[in-house]
PDB file of N, CA and C in Angstrom:
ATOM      1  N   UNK A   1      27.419  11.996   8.996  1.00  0.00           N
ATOM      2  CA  UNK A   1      26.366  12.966   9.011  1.00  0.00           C
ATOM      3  C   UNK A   1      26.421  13.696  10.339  1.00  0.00           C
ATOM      4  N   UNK A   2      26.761  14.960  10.046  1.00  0.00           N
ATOM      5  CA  UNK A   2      26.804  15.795  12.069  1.00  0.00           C
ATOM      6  C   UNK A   2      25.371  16.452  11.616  1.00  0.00           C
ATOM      7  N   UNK A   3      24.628  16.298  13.156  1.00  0.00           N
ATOM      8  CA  UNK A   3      23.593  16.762  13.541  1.00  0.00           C
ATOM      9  C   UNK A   3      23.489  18.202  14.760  1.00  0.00           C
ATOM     10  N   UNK A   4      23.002  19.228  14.228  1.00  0.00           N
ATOM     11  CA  UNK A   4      23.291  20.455  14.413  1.00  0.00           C
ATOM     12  C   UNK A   4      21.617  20.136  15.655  1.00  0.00           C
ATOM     13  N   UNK A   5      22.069  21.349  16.520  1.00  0.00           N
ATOM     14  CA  UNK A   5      20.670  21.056  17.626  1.00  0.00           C
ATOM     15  C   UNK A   5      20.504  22.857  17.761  1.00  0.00           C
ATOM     16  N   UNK A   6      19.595  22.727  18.346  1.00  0.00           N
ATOM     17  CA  UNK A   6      18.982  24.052  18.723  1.00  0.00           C
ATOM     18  C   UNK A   6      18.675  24.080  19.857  1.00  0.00           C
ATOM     19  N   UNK A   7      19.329  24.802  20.952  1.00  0.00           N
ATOM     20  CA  UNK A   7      18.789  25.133  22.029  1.00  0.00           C
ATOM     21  C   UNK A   7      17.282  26.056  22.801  1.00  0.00           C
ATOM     22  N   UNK A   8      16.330  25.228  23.475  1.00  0.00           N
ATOM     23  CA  UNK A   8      15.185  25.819  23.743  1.00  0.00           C
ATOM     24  C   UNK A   8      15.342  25.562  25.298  1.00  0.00           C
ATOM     25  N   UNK A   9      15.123  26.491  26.108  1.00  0.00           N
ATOM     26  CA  UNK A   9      15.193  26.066  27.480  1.00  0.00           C
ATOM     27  C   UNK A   9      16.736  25.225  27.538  1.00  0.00           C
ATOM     28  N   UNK A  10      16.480  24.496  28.586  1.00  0.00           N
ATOM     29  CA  UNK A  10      16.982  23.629  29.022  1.00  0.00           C
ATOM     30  C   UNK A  10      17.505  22.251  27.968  1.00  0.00           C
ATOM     31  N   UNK A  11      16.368  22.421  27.058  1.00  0.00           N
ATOM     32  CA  UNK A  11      16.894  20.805  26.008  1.00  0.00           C
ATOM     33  C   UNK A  11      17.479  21.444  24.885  1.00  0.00           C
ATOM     34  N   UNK A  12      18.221  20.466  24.216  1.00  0.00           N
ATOM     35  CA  UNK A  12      18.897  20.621  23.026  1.00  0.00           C
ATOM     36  C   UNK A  12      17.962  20.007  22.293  1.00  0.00           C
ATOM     37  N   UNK A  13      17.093  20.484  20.881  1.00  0.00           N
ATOM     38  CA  UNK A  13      16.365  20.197  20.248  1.00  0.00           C
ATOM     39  C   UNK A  13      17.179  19.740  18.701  1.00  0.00           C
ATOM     40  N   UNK A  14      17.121  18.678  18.597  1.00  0.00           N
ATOM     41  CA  UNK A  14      17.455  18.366  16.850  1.00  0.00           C
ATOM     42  C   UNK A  14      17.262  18.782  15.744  1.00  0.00           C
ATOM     43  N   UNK A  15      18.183  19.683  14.928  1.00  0.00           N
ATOM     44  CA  UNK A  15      17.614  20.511  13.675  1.00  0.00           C
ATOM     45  C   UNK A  15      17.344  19.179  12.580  1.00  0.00           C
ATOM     46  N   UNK A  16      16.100  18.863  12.726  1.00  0.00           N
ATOM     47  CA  UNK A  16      15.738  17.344  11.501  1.00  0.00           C
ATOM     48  C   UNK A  16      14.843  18.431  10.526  1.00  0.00           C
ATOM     49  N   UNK A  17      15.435  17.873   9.168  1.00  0.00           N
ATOM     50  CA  UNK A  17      14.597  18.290   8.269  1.00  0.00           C
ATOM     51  C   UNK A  17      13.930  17.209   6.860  1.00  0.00           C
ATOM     52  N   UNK A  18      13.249  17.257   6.501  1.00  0.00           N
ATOM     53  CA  UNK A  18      12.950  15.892   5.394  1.00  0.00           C
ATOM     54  C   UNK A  18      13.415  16.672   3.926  1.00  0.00           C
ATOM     55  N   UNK A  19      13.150  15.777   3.095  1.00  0.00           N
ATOM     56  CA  UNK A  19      14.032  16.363   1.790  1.00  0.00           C
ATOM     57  C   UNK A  19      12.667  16.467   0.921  1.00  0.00           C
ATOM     58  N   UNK A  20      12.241  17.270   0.028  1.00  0.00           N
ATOM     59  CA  UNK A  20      11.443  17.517  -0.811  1.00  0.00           C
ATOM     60  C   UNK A  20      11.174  15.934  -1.511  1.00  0.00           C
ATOM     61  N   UNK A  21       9.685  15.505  -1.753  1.00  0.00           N
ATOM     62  CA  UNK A  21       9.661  14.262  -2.198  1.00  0.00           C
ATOM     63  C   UNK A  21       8.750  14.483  -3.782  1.00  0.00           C
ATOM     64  N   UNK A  22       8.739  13.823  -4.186  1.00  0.00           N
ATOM     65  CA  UNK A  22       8.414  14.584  -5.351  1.00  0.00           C
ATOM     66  C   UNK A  22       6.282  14.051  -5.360  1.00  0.00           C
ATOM     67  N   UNK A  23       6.173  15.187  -6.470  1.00  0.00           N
ATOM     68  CA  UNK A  23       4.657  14.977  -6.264  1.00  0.00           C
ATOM     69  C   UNK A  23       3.715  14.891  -7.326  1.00  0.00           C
ATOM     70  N   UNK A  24       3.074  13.926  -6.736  1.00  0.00           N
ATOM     71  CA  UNK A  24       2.188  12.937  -7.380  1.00  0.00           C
ATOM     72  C   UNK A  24       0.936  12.366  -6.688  1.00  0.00           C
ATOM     73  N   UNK A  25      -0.081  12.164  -7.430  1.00  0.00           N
ATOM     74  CA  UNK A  25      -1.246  11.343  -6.566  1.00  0.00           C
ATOM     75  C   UNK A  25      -0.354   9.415  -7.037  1.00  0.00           C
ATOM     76  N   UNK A  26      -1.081   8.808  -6.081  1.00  0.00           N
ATOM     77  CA  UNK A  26      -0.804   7.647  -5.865  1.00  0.00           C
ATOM     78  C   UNK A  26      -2.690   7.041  -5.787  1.00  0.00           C
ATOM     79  N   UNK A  27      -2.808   5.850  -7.000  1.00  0.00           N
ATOM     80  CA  UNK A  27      -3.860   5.472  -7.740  1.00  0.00           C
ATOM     81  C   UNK A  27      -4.501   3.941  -6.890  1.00  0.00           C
ATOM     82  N   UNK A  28      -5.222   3.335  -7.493  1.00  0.00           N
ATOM     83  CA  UNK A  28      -5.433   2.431  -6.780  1.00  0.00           C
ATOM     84  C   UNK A  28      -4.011   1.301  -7.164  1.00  0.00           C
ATOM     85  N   UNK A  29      -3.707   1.162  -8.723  1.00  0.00           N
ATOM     86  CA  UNK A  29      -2.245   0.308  -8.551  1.00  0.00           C
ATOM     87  C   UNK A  29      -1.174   0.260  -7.808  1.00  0.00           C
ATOM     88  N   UNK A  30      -0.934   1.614  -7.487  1.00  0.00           N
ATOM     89  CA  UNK A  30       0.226   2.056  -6.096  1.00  0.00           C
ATOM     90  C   UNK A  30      -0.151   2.106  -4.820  1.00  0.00           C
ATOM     91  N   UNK A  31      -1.676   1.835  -5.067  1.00  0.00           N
ATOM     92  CA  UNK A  31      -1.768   1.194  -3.955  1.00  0.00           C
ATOM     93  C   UNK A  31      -1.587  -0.272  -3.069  1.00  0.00           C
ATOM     94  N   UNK A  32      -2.544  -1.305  -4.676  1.00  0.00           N
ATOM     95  CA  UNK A  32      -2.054  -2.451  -4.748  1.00  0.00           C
ATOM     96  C   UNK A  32      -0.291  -2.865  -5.040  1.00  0.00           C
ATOM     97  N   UNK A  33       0.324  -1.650  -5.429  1.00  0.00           N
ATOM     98  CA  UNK A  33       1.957  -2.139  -5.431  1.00  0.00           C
ATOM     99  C   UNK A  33       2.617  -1.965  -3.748  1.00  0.00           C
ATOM    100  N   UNK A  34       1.887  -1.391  -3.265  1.00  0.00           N
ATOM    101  CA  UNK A  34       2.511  -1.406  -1.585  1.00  0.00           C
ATOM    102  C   UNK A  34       1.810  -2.530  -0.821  1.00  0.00           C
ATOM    103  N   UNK A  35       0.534  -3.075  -1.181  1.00  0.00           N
ATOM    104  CA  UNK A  35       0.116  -3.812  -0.312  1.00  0.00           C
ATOM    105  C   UNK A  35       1.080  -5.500  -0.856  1.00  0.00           C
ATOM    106  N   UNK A  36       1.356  -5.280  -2.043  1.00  0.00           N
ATOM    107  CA  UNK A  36       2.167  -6.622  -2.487  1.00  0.00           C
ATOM    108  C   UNK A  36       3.485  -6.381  -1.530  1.00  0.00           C
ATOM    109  N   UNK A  37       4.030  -5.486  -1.770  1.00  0.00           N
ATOM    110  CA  UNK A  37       5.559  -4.775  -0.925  1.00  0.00           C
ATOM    111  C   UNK A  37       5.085  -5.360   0.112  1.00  0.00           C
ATOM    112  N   UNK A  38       4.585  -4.975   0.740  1.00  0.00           N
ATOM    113  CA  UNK A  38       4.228  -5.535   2.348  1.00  0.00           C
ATOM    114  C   UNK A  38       4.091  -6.683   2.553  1.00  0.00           C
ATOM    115  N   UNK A  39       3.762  -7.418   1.961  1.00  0.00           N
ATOM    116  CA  UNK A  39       3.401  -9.187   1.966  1.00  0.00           C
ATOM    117  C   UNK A  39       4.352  -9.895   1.399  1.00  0.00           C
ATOM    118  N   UNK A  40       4.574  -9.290   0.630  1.00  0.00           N
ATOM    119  CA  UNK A  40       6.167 -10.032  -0.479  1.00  0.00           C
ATOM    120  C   UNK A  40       7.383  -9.839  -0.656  1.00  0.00           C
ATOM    121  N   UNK A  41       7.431  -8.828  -0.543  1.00  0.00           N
ATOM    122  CA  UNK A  41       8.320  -7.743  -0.933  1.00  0.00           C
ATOM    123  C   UNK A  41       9.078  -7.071   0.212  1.00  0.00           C
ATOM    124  N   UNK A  42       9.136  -7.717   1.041  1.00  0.00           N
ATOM    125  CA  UNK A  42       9.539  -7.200   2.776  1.00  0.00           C
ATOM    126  C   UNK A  42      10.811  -6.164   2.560  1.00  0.00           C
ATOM    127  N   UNK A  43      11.833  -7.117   2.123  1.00  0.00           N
ATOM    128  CA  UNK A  43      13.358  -6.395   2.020  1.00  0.00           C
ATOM    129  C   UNK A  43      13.261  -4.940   1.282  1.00  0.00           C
ATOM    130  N   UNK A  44      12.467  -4.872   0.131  1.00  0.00           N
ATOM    131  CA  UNK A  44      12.186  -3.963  -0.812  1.00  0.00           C
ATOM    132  C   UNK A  44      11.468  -3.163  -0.395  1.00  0.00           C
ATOM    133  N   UNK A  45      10.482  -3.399   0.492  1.00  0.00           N
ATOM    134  CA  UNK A  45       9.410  -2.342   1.212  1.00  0.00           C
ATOM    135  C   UNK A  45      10.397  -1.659   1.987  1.00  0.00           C
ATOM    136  N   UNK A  46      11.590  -2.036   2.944  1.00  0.00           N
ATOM    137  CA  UNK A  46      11.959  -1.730   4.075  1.00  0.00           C
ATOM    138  C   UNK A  46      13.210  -0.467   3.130  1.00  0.00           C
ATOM    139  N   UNK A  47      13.679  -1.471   2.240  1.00  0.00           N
ATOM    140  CA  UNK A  47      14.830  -0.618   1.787  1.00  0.00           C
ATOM    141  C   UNK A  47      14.395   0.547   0.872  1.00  0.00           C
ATOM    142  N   UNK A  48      13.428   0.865   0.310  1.00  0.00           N
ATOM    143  CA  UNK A  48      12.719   2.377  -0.419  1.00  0.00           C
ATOM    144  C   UNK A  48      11.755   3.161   0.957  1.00  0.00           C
ATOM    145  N   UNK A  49      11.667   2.271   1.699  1.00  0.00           N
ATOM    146  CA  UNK A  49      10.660   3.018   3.308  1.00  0.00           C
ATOM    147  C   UNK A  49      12.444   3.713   3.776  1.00  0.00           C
ATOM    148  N   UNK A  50      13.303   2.980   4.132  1.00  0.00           N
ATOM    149  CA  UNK A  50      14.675   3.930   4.709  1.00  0.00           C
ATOM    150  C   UNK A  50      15.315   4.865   4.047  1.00  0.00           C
ATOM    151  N   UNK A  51      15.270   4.533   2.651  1.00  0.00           N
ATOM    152  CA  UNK A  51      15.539   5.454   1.758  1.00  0.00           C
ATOM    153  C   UNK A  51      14.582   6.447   1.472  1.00  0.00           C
ATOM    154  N   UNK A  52      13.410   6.671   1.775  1.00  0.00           N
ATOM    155  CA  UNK A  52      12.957   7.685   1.643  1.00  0.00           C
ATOM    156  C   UNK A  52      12.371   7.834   0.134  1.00  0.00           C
ATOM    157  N   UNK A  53      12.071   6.705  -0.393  1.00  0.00           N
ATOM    158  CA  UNK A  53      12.131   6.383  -1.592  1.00  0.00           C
ATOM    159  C   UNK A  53      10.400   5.705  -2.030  1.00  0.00           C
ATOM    160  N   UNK A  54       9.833   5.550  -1.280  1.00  0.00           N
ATOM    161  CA  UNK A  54       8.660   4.746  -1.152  1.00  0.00           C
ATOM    162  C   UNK A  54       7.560   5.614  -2.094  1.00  0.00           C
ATOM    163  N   UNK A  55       7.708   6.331  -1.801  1.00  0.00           N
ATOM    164  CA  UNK A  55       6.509   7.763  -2.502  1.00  0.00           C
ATOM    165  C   UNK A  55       6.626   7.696  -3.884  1.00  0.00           C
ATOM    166  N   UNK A  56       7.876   7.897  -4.253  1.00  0.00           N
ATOM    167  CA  UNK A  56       8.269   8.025  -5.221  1.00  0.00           C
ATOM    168  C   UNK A  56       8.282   7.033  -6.468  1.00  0.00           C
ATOM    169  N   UNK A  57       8.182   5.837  -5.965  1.00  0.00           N
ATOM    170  CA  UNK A  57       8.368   4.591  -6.411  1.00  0.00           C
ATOM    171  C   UNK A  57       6.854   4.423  -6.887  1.00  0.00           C
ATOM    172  N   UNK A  58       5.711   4.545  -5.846  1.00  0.00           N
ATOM    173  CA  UNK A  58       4.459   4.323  -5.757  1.00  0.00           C
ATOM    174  C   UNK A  58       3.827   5.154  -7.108  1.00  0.00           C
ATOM    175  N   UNK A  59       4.516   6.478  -6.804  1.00  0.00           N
ATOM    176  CA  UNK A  59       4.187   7.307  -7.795  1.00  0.00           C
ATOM    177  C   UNK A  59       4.237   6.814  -9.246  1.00  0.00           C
ATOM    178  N   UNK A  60       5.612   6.463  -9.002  1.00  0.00           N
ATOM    179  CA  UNK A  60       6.218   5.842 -10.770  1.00  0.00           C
ATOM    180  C   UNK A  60       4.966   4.577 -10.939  1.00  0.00           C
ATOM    181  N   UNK A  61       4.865   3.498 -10.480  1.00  0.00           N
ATOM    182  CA  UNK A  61       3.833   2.506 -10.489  1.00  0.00           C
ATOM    183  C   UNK A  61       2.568   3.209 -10.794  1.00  0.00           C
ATOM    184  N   UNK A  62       2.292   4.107 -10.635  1.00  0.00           N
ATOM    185  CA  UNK A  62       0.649   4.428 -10.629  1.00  0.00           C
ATOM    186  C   UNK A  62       0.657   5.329 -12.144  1.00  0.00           C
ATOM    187  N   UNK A  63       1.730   5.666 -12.350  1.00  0.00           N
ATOM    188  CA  UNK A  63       1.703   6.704 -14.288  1.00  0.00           C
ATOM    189  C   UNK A  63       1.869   5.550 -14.854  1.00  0.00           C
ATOM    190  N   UNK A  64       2.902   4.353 -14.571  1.00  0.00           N
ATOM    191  CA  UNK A  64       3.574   3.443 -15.806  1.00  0.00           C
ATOM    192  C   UNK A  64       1.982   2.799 -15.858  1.00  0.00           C
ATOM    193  N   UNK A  65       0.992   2.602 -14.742  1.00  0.00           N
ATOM    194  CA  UNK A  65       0.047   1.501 -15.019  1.00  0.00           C
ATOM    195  C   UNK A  65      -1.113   2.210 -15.448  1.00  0.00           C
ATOM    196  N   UNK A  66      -1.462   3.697 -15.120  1.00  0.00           N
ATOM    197  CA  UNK A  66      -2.446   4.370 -16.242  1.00  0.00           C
ATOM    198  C   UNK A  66      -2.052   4.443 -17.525  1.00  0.00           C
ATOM    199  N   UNK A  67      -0.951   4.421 -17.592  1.00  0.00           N
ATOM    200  CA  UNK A  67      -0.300   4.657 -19.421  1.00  0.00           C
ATOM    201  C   UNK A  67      -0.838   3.549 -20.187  1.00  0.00           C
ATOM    202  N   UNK A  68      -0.135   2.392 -19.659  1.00  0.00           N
ATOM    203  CA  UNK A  68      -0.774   0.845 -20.011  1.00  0.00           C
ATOM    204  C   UNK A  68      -1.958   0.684 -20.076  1.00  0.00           C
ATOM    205  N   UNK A  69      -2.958   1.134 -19.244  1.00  0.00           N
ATOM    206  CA  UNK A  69      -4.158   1.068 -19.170  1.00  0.00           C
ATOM    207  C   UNK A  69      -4.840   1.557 -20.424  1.00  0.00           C
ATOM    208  N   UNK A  70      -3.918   3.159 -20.370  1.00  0.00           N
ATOM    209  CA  UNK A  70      -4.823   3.693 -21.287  1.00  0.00           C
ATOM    210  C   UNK A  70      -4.513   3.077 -22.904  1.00  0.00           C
ATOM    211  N   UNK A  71      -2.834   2.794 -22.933  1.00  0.00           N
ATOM    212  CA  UNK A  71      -2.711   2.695 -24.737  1.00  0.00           C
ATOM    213  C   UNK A  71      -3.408   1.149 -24.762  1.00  0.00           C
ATOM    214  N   UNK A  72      -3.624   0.365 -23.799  1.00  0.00           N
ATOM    215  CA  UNK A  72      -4.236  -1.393 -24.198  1.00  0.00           C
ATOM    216  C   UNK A  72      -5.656  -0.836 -24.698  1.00  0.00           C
ATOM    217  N   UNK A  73      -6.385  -0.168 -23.640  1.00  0.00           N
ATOM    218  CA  UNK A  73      -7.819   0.045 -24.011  1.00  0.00           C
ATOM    219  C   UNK A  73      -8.084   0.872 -25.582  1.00  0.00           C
ATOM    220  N   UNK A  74      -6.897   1.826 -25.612  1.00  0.00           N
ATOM    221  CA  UNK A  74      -6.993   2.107 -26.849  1.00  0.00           C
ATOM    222  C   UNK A  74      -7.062   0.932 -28.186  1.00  0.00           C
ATOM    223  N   UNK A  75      -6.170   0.349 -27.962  1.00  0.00           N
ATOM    224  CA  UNK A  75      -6.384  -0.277 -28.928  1.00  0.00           C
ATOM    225  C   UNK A  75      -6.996  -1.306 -29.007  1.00  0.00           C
ATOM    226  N   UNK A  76      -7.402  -1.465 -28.046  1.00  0.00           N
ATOM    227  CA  UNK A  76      -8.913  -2.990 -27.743  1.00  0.00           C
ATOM    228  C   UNK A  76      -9.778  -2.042 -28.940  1.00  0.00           C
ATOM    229  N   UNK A  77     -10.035  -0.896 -28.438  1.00  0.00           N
ATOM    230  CA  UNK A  77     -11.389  -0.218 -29.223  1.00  0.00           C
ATOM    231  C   UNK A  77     -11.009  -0.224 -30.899  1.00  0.00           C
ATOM    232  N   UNK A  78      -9.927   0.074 -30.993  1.00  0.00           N
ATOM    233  CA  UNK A  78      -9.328   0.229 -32.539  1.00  0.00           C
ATOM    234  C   UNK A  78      -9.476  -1.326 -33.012  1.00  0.00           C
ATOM    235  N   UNK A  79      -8.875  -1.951 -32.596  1.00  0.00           N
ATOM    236  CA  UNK A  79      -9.188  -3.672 -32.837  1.00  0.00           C
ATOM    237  C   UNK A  79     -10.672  -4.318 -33.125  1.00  0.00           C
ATOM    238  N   UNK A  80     -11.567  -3.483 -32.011  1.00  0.00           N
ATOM    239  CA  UNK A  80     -12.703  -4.790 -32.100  1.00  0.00           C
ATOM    240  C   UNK A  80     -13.791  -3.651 -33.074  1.00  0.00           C
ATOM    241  N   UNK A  81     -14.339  -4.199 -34.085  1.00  0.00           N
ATOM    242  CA  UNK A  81     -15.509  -3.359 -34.339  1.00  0.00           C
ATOM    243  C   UNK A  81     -17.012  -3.518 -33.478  1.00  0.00           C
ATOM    244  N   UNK A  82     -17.059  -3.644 -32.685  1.00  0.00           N
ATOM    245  CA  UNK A  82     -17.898  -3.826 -32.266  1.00  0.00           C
ATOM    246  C   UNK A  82     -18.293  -3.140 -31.005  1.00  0.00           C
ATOM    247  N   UNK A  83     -17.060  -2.343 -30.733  1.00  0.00           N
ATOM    248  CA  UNK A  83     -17.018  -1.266 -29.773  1.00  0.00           C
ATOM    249  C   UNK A  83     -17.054   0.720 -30.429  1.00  0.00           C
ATOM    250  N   UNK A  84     -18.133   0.749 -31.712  1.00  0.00           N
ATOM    251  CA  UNK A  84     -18.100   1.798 -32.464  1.00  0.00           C
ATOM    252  C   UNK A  84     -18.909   2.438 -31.241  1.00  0.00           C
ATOM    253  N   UNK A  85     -19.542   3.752 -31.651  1.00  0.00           N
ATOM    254  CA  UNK A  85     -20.425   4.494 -30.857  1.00  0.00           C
ATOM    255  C   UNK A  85     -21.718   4.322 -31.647  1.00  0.00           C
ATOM    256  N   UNK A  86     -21.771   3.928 -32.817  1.00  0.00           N
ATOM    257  CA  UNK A  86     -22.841   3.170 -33.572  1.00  0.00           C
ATOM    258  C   UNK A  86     -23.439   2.062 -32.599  1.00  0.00           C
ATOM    259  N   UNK A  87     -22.748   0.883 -32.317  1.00  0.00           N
ATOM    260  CA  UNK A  87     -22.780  -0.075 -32.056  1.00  0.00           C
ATOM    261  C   UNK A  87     -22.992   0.076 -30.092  1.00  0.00           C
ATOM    262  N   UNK A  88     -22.895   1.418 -29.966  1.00  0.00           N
ATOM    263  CA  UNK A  88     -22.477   1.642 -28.237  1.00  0.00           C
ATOM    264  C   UNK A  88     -24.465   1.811 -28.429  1.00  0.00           C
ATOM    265  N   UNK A  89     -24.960   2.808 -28.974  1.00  0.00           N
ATOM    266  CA  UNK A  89     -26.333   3.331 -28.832  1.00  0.00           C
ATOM    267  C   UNK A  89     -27.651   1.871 -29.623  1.00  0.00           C
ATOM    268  N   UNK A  90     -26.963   1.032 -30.336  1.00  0.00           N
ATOM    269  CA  UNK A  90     -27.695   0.417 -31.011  1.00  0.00           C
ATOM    270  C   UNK A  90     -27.882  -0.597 -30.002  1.00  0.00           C
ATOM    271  N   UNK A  91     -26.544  -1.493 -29.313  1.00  0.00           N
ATOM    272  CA  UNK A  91     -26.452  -2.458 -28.259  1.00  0.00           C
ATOM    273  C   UNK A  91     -26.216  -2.508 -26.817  1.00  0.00           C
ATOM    274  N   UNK A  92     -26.371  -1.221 -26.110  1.00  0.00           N
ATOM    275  CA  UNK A  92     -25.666  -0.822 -24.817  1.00  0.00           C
ATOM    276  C   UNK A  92     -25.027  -1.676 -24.073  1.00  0.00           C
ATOM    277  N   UNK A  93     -25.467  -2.766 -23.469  1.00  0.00           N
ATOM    278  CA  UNK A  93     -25.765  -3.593 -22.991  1.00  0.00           C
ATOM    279  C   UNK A  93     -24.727  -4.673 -23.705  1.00  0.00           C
ATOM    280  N   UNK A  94     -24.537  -4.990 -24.592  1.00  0.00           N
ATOM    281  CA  UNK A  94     -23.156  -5.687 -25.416  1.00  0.00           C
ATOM    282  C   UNK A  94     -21.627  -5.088 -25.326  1.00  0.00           C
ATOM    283  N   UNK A  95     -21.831  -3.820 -25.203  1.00  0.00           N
ATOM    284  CA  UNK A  95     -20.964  -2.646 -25.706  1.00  0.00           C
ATOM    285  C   UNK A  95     -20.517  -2.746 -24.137  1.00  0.00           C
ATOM    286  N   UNK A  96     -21.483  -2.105 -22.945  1.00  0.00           N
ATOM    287  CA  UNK A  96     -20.814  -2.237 -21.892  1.00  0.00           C
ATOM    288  C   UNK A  96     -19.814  -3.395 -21.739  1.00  0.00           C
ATOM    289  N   UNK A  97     -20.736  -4.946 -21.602  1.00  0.00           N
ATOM    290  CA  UNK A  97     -20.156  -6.263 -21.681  1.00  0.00           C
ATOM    291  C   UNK A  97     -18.748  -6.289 -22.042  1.00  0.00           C
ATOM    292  N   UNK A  98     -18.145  -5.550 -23.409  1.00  0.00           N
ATOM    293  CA  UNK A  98     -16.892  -5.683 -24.339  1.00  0.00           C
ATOM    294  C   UNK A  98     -16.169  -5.218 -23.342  1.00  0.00           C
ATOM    295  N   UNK A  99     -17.055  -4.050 -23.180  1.00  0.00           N
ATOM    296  CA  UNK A  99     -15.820  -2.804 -22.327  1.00  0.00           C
ATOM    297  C   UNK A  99     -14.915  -3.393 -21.228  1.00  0.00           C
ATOM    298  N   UNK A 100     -16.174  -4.056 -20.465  1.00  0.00           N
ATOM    299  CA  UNK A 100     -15.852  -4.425 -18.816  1.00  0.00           C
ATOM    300  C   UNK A 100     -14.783  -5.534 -19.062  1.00  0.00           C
ATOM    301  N   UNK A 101     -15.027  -6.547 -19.816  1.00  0.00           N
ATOM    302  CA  UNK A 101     -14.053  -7.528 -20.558  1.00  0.00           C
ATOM    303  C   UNK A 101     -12.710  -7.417 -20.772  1.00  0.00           C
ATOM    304  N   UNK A 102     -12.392  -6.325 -21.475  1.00  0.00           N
ATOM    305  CA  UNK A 102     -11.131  -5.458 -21.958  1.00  0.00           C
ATOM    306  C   UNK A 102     -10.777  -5.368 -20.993  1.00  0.00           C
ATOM    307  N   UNK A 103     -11.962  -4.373 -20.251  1.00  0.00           N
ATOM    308  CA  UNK A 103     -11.003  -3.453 -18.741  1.00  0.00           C
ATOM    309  C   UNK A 103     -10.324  -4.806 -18.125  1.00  0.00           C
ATOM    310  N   UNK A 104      -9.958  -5.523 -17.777  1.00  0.00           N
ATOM    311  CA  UNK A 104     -10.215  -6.541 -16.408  1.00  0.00           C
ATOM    312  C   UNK A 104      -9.034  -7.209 -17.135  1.00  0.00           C
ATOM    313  N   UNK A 105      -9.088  -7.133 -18.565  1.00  0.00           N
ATOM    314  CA  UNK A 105      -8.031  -7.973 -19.191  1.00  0.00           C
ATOM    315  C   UNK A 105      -7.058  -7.162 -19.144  1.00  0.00           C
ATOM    316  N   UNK A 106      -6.883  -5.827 -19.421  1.00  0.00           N
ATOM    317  CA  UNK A 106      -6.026  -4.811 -19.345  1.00  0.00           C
ATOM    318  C   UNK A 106      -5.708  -4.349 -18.196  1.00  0.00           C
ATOM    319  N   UNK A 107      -6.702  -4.951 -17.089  1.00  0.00           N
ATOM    320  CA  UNK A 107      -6.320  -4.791 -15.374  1.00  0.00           C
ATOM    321  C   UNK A 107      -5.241  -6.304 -14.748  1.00  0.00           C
ATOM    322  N   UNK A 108      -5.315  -7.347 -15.444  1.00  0.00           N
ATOM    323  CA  UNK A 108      -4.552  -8.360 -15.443  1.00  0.00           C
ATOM    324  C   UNK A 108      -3.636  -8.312 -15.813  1.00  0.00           C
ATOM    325  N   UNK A 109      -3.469  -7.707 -17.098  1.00  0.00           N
ATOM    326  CA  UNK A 109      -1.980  -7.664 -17.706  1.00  0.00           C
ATOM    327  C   UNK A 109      -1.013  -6.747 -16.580  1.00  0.00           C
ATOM    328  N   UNK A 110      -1.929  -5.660 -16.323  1.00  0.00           N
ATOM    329  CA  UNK A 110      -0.768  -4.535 -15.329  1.00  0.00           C
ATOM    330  C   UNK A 110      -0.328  -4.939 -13.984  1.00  0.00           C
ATOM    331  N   UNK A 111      -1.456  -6.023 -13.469  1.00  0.00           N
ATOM    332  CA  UNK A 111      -1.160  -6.871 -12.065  1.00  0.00           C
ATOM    333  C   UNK A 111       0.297  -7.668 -12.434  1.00  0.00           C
ATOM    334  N   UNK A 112      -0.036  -8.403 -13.760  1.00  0.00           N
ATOM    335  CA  UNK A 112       1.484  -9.422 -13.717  1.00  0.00           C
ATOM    336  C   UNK A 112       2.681  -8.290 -14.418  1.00  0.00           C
ATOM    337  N   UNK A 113       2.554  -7.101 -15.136  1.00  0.00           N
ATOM    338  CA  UNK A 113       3.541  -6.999 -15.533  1.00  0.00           C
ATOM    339  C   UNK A 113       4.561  -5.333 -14.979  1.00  0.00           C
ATOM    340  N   UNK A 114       3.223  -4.771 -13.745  1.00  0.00           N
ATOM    341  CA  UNK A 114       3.802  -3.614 -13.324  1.00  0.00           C
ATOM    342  C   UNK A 114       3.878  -4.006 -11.903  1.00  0.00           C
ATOM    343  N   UNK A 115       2.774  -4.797 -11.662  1.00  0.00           N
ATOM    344  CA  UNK A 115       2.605  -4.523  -9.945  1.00  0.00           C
ATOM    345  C   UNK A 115       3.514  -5.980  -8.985  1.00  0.00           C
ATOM    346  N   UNK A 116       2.846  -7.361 -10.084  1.00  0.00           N
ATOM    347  CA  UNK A 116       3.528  -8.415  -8.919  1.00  0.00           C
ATOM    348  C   UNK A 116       4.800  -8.367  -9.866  1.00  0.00           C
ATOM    349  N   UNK A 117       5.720  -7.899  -9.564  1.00  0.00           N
ATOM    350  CA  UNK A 117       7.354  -7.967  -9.927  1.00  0.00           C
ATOM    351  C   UNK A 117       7.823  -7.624  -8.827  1.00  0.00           C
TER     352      UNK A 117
END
């Protein structure tokens, strides 16, 4: 790799440039997938952090685990009758209960099967 400089004054200044990274928000899972990287994942944190690769990675983790999120919850609701919108205004209070249930189960599954790998 030759490194081209630019003269200012007296110093030779380094022409550094970064490479377009691609773009994406990064969720709370990509978030929890870097804080595992960091604790676990040392070699793997270090080698997508040098590569320039870290963003990108985070990114991918945070679509693959809304996707999951969203098609499990889908079909929790298709599965259980008891999560109708009948059943949402008649029992609120049950209906939340199901929901929060699902969520947490469908937040477990994505911990063991997107994030701690």
């Amino acid at each position: 790799m030759e490194i081209t400089y630019t003269k200012q004054g007296d110093y030779l200044i380094p022409n550094l440039t970064l490479k377009e990274t691609k773009k994406g928000n990064i969720n709370k899972y990509g978030r929890m997938r870097l804080d595992y990287l960091k604790e676990h994942k040392k070699t793997l944190y270090t080698e997508l952090l040098m590569k320039d690769l870290l963003k990108e990675h985070l990114i991918s983790v945070s679509k693959n685990a809304d996707t999951l999120l969203k098609t499990l919850m889908e079909n929790y609701i298709k599965s259980d009758e008891k999560l109708t919108e009948k059943n949402k205004e008649n029992n609120p209070i049950e209906w939340a209960n199901l929901m929060n249930n699902y969520k947490n189960t469908a937040e477990e599954i994505i911990k063991n099967e997107i994030i701690y790998i």
